[in-house]
C-alpha atoms as a PDB file:
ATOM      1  CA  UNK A   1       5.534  26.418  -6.622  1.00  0.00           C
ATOM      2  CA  UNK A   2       2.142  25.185  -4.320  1.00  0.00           C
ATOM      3  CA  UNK A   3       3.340  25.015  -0.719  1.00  0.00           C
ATOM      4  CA  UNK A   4       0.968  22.917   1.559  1.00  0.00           C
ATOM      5  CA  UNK A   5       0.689  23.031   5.141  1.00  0.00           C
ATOM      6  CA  UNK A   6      -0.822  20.021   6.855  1.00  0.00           C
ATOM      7  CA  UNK A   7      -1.291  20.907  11.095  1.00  0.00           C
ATOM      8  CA  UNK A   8      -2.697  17.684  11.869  1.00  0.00           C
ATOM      9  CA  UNK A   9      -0.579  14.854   9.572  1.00  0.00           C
ATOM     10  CA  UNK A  10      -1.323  11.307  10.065  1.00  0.00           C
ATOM     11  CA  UNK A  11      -0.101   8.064   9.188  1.00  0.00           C
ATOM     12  CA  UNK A  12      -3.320   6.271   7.151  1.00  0.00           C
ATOM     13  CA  UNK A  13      -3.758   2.634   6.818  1.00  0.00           C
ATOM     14  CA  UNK A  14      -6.577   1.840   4.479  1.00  0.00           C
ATOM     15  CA  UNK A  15      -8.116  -2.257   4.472  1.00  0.00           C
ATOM     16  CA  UNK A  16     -10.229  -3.861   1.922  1.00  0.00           C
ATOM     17  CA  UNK A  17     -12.625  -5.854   2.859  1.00  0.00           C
ATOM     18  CA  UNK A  18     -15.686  -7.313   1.750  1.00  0.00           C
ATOM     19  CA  UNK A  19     -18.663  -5.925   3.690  1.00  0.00           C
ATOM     20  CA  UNK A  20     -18.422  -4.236   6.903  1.00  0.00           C
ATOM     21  CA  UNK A  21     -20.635  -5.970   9.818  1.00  0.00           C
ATOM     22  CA  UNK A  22     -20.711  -4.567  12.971  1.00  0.00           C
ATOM     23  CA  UNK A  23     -19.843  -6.921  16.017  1.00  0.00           C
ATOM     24  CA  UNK A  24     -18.334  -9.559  13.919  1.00  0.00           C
ATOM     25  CA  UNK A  25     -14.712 -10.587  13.217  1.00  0.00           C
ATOM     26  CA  UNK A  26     -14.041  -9.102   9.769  1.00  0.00           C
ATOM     27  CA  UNK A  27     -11.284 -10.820   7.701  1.00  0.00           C
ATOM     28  CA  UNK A  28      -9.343  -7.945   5.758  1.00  0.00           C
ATOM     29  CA  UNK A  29      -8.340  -8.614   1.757  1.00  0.00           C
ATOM     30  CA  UNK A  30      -5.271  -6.175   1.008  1.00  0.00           C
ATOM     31  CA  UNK A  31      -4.095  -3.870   3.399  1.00  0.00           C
ATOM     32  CA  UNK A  32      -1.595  -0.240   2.637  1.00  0.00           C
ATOM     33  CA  UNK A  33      -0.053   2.422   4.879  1.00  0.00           C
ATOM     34  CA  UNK A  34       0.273   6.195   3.116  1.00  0.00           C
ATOM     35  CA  UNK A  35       1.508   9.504   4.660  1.00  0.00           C
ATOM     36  CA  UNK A  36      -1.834  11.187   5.125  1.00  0.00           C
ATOM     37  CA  UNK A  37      -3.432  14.484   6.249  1.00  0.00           C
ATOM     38  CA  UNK A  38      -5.166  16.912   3.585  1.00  0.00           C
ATOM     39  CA  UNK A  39      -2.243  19.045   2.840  1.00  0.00           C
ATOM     40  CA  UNK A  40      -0.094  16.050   2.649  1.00  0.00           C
ATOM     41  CA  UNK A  41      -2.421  14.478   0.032  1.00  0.00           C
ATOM     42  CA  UNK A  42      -1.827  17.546  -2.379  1.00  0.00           C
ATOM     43  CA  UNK A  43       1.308  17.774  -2.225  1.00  0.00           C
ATOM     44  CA  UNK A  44       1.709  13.330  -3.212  1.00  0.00           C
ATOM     45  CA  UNK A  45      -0.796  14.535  -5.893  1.00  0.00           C
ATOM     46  CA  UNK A  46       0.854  17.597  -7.682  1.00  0.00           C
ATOM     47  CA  UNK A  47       4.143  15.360  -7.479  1.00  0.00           C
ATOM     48  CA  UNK A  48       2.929  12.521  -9.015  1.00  0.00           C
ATOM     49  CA  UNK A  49       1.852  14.734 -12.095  1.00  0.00           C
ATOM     50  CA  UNK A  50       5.652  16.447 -11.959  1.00  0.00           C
ATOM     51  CA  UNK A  51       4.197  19.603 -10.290  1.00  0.00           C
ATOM     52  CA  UNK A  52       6.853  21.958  -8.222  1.00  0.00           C
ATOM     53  CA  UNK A  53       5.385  21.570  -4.404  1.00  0.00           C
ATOM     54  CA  UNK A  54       6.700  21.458  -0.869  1.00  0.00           C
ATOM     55  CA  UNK A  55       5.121  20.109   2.526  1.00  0.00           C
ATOM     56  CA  UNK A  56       4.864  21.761   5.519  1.00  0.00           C
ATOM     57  CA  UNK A  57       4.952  19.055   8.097  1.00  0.00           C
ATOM     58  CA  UNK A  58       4.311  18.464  11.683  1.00  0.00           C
ATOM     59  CA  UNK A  59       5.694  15.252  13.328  1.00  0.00           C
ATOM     60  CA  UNK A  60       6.370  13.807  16.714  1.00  0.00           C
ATOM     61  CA  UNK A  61       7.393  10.231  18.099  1.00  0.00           C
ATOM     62  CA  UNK A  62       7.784   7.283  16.316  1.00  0.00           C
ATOM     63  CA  UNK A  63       4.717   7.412  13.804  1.00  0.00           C
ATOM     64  CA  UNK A  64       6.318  11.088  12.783  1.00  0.00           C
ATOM     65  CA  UNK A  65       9.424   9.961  11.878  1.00  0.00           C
ATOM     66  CA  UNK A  66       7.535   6.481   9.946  1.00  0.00           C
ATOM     67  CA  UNK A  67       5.266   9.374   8.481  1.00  0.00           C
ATOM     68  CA  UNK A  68       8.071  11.467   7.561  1.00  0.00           C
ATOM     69  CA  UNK A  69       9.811   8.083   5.710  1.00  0.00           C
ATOM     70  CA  UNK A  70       6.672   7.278   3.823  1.00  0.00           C
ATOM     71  CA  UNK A  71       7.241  10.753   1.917  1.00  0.00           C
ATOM     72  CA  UNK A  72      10.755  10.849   1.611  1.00  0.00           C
ATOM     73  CA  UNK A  73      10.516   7.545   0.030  1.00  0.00           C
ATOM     74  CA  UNK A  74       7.487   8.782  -2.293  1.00  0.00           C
ATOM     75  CA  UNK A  75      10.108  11.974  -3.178  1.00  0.00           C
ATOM     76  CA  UNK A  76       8.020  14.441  -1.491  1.00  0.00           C
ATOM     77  CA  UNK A  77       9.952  17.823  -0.953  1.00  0.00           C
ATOM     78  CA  UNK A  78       9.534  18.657   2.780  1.00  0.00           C
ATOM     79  CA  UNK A  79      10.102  21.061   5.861  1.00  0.00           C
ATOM     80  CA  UNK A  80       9.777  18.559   8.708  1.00  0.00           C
ATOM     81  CA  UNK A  81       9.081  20.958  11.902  1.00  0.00           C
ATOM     82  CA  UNK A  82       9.830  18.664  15.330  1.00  0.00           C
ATOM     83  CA  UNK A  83       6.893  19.119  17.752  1.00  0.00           C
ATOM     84  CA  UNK A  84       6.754  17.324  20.975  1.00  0.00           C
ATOM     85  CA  UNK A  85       3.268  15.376  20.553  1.00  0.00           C
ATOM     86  CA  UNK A  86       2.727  12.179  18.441  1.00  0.00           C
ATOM     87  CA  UNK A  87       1.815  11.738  15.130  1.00  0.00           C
ATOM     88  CA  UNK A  88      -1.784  10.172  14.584  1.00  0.00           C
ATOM     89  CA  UNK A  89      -3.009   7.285  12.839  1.00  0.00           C
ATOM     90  CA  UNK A  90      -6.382   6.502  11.046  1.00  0.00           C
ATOM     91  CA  UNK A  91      -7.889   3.573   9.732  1.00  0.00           C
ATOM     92  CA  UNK A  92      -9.935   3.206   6.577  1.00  0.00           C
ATOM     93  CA  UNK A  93     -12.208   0.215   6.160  1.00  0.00           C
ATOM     94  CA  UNK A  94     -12.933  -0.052   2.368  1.00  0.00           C
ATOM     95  CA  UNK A  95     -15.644  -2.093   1.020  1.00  0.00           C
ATOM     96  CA  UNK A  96     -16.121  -3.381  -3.182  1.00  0.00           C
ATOM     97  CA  UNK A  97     -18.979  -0.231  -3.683  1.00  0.00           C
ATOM     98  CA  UNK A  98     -16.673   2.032  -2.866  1.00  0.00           C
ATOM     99  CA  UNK A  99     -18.041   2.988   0.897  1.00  0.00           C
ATOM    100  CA  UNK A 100     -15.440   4.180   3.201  1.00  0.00           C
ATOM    101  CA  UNK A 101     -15.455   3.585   6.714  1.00  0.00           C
ATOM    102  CA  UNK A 102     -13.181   5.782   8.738  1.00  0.00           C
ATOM    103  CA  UNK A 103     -11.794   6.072  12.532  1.00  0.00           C
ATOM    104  CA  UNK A 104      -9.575   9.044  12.619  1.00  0.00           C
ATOM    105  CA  UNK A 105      -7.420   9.842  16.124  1.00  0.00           C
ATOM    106  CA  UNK A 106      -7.964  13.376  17.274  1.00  0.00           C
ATOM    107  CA  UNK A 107      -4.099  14.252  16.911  1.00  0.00           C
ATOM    108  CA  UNK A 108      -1.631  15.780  19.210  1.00  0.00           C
ATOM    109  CA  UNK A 109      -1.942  19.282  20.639  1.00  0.00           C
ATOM    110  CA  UNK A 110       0.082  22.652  19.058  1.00  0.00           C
ATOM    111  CA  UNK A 111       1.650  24.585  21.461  1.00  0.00           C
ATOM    112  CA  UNK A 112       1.444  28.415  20.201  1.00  0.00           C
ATOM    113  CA  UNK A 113       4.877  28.071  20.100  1.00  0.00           C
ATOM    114  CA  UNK A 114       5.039  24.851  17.805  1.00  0.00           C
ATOM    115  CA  UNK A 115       2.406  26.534  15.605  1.00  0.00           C
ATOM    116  CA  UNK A 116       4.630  29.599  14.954  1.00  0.00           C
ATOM    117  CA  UNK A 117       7.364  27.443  13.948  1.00  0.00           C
ATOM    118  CA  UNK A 118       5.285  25.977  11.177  1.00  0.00           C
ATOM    119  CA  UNK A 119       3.974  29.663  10.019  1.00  0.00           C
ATOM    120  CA  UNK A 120       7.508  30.324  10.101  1.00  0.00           C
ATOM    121  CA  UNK A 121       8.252  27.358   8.121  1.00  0.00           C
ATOM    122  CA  UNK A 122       6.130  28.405   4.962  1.00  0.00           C
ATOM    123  CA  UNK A 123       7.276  31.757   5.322  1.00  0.00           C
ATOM    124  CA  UNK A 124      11.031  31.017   4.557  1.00  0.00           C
ATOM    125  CA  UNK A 125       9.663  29.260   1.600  1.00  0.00           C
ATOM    126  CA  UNK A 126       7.416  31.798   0.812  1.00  0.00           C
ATOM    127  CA  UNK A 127       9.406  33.580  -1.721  1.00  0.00           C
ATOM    128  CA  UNK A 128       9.682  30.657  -4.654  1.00  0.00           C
ATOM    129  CA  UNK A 129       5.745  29.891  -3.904  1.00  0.00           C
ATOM    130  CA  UNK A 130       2.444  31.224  -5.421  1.00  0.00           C
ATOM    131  CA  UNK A 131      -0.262  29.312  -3.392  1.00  0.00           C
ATOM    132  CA  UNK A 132      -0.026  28.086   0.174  1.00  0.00           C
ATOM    133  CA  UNK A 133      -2.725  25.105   0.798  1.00  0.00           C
ATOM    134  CA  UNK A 134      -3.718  25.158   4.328  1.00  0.00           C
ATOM    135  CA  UNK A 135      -5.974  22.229   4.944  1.00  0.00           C
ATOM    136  CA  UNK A 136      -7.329  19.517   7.293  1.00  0.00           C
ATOM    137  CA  UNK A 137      -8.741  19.067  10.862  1.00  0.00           C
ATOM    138  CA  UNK A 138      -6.922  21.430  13.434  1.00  0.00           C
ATOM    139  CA  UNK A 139      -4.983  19.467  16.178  1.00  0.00           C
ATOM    140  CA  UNK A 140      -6.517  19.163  19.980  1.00  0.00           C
ATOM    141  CA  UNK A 141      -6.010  22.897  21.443  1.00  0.00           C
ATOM    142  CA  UNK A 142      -5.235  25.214  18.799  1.00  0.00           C
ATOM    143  CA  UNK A 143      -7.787  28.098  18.792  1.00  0.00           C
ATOM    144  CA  UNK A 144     -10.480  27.403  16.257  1.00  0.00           C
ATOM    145  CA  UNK A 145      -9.534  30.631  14.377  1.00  0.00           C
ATOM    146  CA  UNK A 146      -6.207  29.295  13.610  1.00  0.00           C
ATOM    147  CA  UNK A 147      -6.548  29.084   9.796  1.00  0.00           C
ATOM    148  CA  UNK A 148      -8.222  33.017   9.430  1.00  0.00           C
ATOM    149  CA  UNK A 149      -5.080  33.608  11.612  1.00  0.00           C
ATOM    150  CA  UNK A 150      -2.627  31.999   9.134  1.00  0.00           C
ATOM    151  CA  UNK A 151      -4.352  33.568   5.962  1.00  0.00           C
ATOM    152  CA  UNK A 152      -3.967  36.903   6.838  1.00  0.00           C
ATOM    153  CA  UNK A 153      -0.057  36.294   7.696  1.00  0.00           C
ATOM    154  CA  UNK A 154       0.159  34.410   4.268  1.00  0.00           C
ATOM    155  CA  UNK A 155      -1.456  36.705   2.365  1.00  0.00           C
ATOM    156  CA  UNK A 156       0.377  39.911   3.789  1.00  0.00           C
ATOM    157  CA  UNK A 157       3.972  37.932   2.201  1.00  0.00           C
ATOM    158  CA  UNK A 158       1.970  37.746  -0.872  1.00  0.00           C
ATOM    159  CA  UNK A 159       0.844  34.220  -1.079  1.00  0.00           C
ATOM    160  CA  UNK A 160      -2.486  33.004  -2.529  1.00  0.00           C
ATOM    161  CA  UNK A 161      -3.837  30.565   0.204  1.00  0.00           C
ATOM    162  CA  UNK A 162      -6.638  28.083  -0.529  1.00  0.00           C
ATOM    163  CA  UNK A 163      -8.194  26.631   2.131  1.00  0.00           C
ATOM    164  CA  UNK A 164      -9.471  23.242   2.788  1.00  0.00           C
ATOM    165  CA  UNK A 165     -11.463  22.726   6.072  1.00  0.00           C
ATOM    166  CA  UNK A 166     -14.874  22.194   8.026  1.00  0.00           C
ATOM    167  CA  UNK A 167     -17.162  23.539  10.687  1.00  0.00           C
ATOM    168  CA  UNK A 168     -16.369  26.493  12.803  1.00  0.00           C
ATOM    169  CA  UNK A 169     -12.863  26.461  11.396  1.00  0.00           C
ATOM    170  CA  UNK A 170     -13.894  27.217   7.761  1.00  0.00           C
ATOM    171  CA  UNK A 171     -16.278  29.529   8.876  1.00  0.00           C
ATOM    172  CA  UNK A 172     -13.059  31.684  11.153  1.00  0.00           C
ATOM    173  CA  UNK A 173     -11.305  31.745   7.701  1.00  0.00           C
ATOM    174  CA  UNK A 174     -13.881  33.104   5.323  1.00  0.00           C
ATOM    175  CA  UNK A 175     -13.495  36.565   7.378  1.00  0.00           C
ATOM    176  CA  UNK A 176      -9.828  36.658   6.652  1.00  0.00           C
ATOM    177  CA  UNK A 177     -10.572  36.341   2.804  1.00  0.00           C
ATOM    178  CA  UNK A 178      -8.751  33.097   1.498  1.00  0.00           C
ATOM    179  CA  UNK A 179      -8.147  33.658  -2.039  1.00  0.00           C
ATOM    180  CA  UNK A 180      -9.899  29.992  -2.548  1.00  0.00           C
ATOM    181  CA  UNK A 181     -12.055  27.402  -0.320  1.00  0.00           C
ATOM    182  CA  UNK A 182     -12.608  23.701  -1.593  1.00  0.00           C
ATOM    183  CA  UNK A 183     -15.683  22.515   0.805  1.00  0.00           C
ATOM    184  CA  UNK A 184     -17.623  18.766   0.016  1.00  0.00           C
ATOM    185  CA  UNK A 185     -21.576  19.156   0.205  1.00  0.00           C
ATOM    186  CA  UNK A 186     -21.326  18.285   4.080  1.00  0.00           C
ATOM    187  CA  UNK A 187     -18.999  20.989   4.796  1.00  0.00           C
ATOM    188  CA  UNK A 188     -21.293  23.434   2.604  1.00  0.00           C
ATOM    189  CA  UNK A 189     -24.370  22.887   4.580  1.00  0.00           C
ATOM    190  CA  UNK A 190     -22.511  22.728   7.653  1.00  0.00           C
ATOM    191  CA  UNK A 191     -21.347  26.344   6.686  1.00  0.00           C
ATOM    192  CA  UNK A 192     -24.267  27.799   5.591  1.00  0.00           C
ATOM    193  CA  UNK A 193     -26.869  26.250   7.968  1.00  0.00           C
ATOM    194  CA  UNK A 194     -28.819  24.303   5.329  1.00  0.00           C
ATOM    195  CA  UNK A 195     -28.781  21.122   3.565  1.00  0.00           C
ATOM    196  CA  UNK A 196     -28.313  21.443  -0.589  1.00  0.00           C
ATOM    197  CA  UNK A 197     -30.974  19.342  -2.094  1.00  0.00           C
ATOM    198  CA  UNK A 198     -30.408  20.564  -5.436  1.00  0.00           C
ATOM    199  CA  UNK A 199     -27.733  22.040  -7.604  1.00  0.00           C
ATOM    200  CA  UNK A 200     -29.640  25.395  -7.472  1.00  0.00           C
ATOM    201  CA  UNK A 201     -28.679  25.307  -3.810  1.00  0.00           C
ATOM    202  CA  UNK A 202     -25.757  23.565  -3.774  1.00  0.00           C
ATOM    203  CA  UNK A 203     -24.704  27.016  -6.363  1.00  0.00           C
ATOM    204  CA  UNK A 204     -26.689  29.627  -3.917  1.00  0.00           C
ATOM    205  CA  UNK A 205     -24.623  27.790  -0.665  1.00  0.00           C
ATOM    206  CA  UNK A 206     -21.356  29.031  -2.085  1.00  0.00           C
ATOM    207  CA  UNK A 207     -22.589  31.903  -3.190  1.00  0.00           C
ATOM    208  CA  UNK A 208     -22.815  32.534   0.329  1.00  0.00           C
ATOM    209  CA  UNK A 209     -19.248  31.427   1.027  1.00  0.00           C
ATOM    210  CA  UNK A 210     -18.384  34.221  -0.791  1.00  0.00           C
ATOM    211  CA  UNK A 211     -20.392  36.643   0.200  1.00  0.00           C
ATOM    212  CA  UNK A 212     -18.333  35.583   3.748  1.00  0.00           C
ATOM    213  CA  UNK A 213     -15.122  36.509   2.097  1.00  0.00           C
ATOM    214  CA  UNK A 214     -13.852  33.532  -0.034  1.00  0.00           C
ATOM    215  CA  UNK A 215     -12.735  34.773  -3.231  1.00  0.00           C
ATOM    216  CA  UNK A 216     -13.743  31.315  -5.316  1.00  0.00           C
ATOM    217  CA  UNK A 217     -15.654  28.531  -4.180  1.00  0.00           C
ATOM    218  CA  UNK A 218     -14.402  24.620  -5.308  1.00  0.00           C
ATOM    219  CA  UNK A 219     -17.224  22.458  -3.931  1.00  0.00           C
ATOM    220  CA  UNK A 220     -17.214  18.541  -4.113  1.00  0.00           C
ATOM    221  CA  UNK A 221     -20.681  16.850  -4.918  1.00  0.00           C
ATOM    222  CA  UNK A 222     -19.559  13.773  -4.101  1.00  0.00           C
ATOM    223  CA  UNK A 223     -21.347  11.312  -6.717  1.00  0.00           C
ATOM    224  CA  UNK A 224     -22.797  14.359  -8.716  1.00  0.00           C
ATOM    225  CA  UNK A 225     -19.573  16.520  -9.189  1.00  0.00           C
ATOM    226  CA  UNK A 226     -18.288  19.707  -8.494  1.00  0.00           C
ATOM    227  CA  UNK A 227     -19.004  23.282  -8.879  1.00  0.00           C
ATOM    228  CA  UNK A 228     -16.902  26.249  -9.059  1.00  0.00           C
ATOM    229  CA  UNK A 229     -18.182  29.834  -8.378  1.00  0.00           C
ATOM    230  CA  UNK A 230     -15.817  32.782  -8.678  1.00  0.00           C
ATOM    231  CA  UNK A 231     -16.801  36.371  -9.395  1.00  0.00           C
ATOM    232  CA  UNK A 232     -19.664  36.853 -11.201  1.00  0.00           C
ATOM    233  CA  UNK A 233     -19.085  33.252 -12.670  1.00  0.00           C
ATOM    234  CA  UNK A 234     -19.844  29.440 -12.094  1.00  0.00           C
ATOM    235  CA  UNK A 235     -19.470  25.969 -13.704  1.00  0.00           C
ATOM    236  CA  UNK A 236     -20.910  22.449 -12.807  1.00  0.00           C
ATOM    237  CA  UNK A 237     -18.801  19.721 -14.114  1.00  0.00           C
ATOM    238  CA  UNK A 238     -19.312  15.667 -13.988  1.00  0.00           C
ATOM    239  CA  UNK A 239     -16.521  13.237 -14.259  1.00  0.00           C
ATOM    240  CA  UNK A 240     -18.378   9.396 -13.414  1.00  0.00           C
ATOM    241  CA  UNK A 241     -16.312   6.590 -12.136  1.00  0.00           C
ATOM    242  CA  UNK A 242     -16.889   3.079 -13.824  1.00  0.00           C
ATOM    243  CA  UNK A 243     -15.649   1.202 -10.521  1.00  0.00           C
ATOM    244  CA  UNK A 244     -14.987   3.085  -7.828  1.00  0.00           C
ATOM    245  CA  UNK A 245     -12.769   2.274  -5.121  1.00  0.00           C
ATOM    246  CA  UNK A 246     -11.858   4.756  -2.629  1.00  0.00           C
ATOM    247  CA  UNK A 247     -13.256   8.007  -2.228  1.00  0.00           C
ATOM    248  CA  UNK A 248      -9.961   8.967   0.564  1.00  0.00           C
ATOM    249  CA  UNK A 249      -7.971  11.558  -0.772  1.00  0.00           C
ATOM    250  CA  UNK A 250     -10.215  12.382  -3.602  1.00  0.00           C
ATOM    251  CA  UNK A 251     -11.061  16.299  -2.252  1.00  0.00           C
ATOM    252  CA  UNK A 252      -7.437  16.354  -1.944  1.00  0.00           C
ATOM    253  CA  UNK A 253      -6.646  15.052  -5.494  1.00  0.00           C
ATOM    254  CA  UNK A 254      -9.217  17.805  -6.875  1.00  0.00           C
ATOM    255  CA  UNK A 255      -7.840  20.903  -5.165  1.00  0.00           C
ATOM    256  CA  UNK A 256      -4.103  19.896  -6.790  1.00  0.00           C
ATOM    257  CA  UNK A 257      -5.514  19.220  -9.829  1.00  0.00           C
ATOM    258  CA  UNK A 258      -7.293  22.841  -9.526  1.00  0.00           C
ATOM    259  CA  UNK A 259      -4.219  24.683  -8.720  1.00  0.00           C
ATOM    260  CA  UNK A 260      -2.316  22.681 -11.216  1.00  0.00           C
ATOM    261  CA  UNK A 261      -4.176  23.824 -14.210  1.00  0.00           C
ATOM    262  CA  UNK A 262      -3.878  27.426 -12.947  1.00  0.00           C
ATOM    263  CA  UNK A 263      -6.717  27.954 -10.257  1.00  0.00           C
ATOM    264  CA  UNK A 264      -9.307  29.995 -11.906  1.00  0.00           C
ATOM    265  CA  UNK A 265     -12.416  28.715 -14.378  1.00  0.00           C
ATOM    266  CA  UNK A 266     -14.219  26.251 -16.953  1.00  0.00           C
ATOM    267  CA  UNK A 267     -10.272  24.280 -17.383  1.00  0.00           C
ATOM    268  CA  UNK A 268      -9.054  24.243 -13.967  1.00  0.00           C
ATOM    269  CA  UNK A 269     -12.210  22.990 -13.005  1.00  0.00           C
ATOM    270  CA  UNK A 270     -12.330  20.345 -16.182  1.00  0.00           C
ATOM    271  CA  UNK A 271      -8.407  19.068 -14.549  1.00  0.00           C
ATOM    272  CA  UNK A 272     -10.067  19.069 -11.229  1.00  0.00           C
ATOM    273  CA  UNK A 273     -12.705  17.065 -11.869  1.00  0.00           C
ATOM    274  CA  UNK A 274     -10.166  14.491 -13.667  1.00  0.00           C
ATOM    275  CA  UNK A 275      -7.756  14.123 -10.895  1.00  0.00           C
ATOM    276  CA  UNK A 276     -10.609  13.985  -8.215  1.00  0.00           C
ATOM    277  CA  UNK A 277     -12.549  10.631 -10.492  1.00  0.00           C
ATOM    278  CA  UNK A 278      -8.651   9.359 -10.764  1.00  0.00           C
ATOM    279  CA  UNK A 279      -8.180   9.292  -6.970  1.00  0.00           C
ATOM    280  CA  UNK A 280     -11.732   7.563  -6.914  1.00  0.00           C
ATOM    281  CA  UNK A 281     -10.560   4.474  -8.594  1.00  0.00           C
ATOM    282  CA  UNK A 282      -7.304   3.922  -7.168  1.00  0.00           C
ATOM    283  CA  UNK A 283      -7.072   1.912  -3.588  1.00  0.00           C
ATOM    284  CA  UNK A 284      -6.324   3.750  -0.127  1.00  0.00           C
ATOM    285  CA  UNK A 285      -5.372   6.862   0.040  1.00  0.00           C
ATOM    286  CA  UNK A 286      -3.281   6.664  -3.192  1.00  0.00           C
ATOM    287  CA  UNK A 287      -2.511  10.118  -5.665  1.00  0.00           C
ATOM    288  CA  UNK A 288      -3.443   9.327  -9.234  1.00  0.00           C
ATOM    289  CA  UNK A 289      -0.551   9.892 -12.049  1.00  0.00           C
ATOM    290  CA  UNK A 290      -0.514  10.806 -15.437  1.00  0.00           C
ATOM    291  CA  UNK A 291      -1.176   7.583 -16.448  1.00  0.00           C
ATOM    292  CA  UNK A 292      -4.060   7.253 -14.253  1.00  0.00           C
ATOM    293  CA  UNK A 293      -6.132  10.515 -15.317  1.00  0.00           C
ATOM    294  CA  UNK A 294      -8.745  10.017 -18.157  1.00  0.00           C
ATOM    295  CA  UNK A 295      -9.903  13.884 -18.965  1.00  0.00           C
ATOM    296  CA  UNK A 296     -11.966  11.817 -22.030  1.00  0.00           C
ATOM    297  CA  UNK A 297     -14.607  11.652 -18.950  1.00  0.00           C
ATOM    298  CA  UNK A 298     -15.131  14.606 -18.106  1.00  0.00           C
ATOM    299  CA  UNK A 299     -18.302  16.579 -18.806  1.00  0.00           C
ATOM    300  CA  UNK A 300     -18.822  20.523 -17.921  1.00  0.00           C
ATOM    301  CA  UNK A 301     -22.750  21.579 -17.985  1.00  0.00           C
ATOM    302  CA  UNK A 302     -25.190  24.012 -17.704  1.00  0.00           C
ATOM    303  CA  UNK A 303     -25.981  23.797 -14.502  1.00  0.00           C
ATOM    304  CA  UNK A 304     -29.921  22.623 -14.215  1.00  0.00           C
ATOM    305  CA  UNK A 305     -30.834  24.662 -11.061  1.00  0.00           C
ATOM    306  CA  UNK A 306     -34.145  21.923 -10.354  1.00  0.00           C
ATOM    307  CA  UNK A 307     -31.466  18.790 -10.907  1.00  0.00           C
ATOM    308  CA  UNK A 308     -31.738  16.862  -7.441  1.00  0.00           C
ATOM    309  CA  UNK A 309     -28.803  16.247  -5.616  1.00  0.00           C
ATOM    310  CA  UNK A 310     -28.040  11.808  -4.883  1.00  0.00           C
ATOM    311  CA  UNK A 311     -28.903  11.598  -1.384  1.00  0.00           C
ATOM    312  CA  UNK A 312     -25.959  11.870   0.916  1.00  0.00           C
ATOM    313  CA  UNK A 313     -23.595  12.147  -1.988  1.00  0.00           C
END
């Protein structure tokens, strides 16, 4: 079984439209509210392709309990752990090209306290699970090492933990040695102090990430794929999407699909690719299915070192 733990959930409501101008009234085409947050994503993902998984979740007020409906009526398994903030909400603003515009709240703060009881949480479940999933923005207050924190209690009841973060919060959790970390190309330069330009770097960038103590390295290319580096291995894979509609959710989609196929090279990061290019062409924040993923797509490579990188992909 994957556990995921999601600290800072959120209720996401994603509207089409047809091209986003700024200071003008916009009239919105279709319109769809999902249970979001990173960890939450997975964990809609791995079910909708009949994978064992439970959520850790966080909720407060009256979004927290429409959050914690949204799942239960998707058939997400769930520890629900009370907290006395309230849930955030984001918006998504989605035009035809696929461009996502997003306002995300900030969320409401942890108490040390409130955090402990989550911990705790994934610790009673701890026993039937292999991987743990620790992902998304930390909430308003909690000390930016929370996630290195968690890791090392995770990994001492002998759970695999991948982690899925950004900025000085990734960076606290590389010294605690995650067995896995699934950064996009923003999150790698962010890291590492320099922009990738091409797929030479993009490879030497999480090299690094290891070298800081994450034992594999899933990064998201955006437009121009994904590579995986593990120990004295890495792969570049390609999976295009035809018509792409929106890219929420699509990191998420590609860490389950990882873990799914078992975590660890050339396959795992063939699935990965598939589910992330599936998530691509659905709407909102939606998981893709089995009947969604086309693996016919999907292309691993010898990775061309000069290849140039699509600008801000």
């Amino acid at each position: 079984m994957i556990l995921t733990l999601t600290l800072n959930p959120s209720l996401d409501r994603t509207i089409e439209i047809t091209s986003l101008a700024r200071g003008s009234v916009i009239r919105a085409g279709t319109a769809r509210l999902d249970p979001g947050g990173k960890g939450v994503n997975v964990c809609r993902a791995l079910l909708a392709n009949d994978v064992v998984s439970r959520a850790v979740v966080p909720y407060g007020g009256e979004e927290g309990r429409r959050l914690l409906g949204l799942l239960s009526a998707e058939g997400i398994d769930m520890i629900a752990v009370p907290v006395d903030g309230l849930t955030r909400s984001n918006i998504a603003l989605a035009e035809p090209d696929g461009t996502i515009t997003k306002v995300n709240e900030p969320g409401t703060a942890l108490s040390a306290a409130e955090v402990d009881a989550v911990a705790e949480a994934v610790l009673a479940a701890a026993h039937s699970a292999d991987w743990v999933v620790a992902s998304g923005s930390l909430p308003p207050g909690v000390p930016v090492d929370m996630y290195a924190r968690l890791t090392r209690r995770f990994a001492a009841a002998g759970l695999n933990v991948a982690i899925d973060t950004s900025g000085p919060a990734l960076l606290a959790a590389l010294a605690s040695a995650p067995a896995m970390v699934k950064p996009n190309r923003e999150e790698l330069a962010e890291a590492t102090g320099s922009s990738p330009r091409t797929l030479g770097e993009a490879l030497d960038a999480a090299g690094k990430l290891r070298a800081l103590g994450a034992g594999a390295v899933l990064a998201s290319l955006g437009p121009d794929g994904a590579i995986l580096v593990e120990d004295g291995r890495a792969w570049y894979g390609r999976c295009p999407v035809p018509e792409p509609r929106s890219t929420v959710g699509a990191g998420d989609a590609m860490l389950a699909g990882f873990l799914a196929a078992g975590a660890h090279g050339e396959a795992a990061l063939a699935e990965a690719l598939a589910w992330a290019s599936a998530a691509v062409s659905l709407p909102g924040s939606r998981m893709p299915g089995p009947a969604d993923i086309r693996r016919d797509g999907v292309r691993i490579l010898e990775p061309d070192l000069a290849q140039p990188l699509t600008s801000g992909g």
